[in-house]
Protein backbone atom coordinates (compact mmCIF):
# COMPACT_ATOMS: atom_id res chain seq x y z
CA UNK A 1 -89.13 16.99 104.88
CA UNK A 2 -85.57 17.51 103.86
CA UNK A 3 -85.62 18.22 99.74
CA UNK A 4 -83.49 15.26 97.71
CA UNK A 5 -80.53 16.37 96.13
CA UNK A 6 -79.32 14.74 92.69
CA UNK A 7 -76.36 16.58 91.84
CA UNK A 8 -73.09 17.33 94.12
CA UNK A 9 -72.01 21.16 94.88
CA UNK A 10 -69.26 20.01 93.53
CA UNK A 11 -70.48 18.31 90.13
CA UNK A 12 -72.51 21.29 89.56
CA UNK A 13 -69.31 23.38 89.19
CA UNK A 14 -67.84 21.14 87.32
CA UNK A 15 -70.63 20.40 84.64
CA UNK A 16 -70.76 24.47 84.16
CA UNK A 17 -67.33 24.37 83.20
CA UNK A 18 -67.34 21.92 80.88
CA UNK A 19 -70.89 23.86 79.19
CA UNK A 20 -69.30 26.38 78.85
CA UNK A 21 -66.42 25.04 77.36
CA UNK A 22 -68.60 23.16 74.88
CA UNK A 23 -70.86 26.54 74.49
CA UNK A 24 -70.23 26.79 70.33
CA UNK A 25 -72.37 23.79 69.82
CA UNK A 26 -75.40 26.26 70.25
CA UNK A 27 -74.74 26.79 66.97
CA UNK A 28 -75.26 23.11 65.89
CA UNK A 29 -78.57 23.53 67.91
CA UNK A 30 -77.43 21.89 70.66
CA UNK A 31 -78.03 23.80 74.12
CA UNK A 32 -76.50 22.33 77.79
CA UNK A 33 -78.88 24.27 80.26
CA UNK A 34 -78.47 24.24 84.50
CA UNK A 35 -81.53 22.30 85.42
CA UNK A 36 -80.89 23.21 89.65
CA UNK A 37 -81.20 20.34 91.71
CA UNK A 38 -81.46 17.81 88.44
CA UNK A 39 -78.09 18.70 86.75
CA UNK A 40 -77.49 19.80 83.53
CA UNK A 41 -79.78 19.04 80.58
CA UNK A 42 -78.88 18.67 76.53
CA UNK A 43 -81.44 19.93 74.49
CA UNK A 44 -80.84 18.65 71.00
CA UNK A 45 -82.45 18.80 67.72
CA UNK A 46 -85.27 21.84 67.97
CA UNK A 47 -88.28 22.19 65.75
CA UNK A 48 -91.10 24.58 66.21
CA UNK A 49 -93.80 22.16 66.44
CA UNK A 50 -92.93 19.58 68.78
CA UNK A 51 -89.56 21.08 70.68
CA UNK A 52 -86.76 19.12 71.48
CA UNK A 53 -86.34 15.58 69.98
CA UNK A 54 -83.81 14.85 72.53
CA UNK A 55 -83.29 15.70 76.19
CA UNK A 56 -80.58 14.04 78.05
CA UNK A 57 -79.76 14.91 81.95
CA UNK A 58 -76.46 14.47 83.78
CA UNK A 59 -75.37 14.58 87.20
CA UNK A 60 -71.72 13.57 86.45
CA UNK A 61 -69.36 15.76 84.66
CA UNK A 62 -66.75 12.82 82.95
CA UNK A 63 -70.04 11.46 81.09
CA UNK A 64 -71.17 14.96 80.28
CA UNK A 65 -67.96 16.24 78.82
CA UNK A 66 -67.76 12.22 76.87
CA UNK A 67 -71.21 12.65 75.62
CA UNK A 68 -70.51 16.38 74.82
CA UNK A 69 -66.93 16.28 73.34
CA UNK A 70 -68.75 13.16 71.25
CA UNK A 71 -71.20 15.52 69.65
CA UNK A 72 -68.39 18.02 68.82
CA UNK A 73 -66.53 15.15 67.14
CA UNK A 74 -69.39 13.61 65.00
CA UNK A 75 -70.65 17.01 63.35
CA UNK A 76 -66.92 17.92 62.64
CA UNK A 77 -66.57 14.78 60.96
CA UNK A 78 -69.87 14.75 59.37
CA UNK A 79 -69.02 18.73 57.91
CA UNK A 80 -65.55 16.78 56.48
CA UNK A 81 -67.43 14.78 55.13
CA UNK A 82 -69.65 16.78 53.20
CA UNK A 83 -66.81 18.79 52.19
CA UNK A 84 -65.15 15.47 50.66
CA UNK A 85 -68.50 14.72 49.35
CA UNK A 86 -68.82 11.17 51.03
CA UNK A 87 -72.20 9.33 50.25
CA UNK A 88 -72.82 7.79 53.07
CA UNK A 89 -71.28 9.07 56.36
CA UNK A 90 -70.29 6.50 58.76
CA UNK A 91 -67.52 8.15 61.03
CA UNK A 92 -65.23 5.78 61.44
CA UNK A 93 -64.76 6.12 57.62
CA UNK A 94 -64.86 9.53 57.26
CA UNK A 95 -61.63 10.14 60.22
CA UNK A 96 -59.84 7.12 58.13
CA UNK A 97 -60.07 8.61 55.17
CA UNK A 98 -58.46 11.82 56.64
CA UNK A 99 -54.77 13.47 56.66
CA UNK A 100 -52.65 12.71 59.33
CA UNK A 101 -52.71 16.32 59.86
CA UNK A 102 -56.51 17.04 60.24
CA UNK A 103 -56.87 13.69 62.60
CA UNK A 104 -54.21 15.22 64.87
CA UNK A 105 -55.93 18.62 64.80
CA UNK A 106 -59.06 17.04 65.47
CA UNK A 107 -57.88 14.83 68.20
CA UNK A 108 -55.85 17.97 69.69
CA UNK A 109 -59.24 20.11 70.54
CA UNK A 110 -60.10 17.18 73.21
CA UNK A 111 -56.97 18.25 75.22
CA UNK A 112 -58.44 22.13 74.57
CA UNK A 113 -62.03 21.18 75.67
CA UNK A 114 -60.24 19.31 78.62
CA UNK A 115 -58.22 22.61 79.69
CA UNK A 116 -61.33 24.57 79.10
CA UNK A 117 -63.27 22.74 81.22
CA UNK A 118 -60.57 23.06 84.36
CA UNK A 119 -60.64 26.62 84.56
């Protein structure tokens, strides 16, 4: 019996890439982990008791680096705005409320997650 594959050779490389361009969300407890013949697996939101709250598998690298460079973007915003002490933080207020300057930054480190990714 010949054994199913669910990710490309070729996706495979590509997903490391962008992992390990996205590696410093570890720190926000988010881990991207080589699952072999399954793809690549997000483990988010850890607790001792009952593990992860949130496991998410891809076999295609645009929607990994998407759903990846989306995580980035919300906990940068949500950091701002603590830092700007916003009640409530709905995202699409928080960037408005921002400096041209810091939305441009922000928006820059997709093109640096991009070239990260390619090499």
């Amino acid at each position: 019996m010949k054994a199913q594959i669910y990710i490309t050779d070729d996706e495979r490389i590509k997903c490391q890439k962008i992992a390990d361009a996205f590696a410093e969300l570890e720190k926000d407890d988010i881990m991207v982990l080589d699952a072999g013949r399954f793809g690549f697996v997000k483990l988010q939101y850890y607790t001792f008791l009952s593990g992860f709250e949130v496991v998410v598998t891809f076999t295609d690298s645009q929607t990994m680096f998407e759903d990846l460079w989306e995580e980035w973007f919300h906990t940068q915003l949500i950091l701002l705005g603590k830092a700007m002490n916003v009640g409530d933080i709905y995202y699409d207020d928080i960037f408005n409320r921002l400096p041209k300057k810091k939305k441009k930054e922000l928006m820059k480190k997709r093109s640096y997650f991009i070239r990260r990714s390619k090499k």
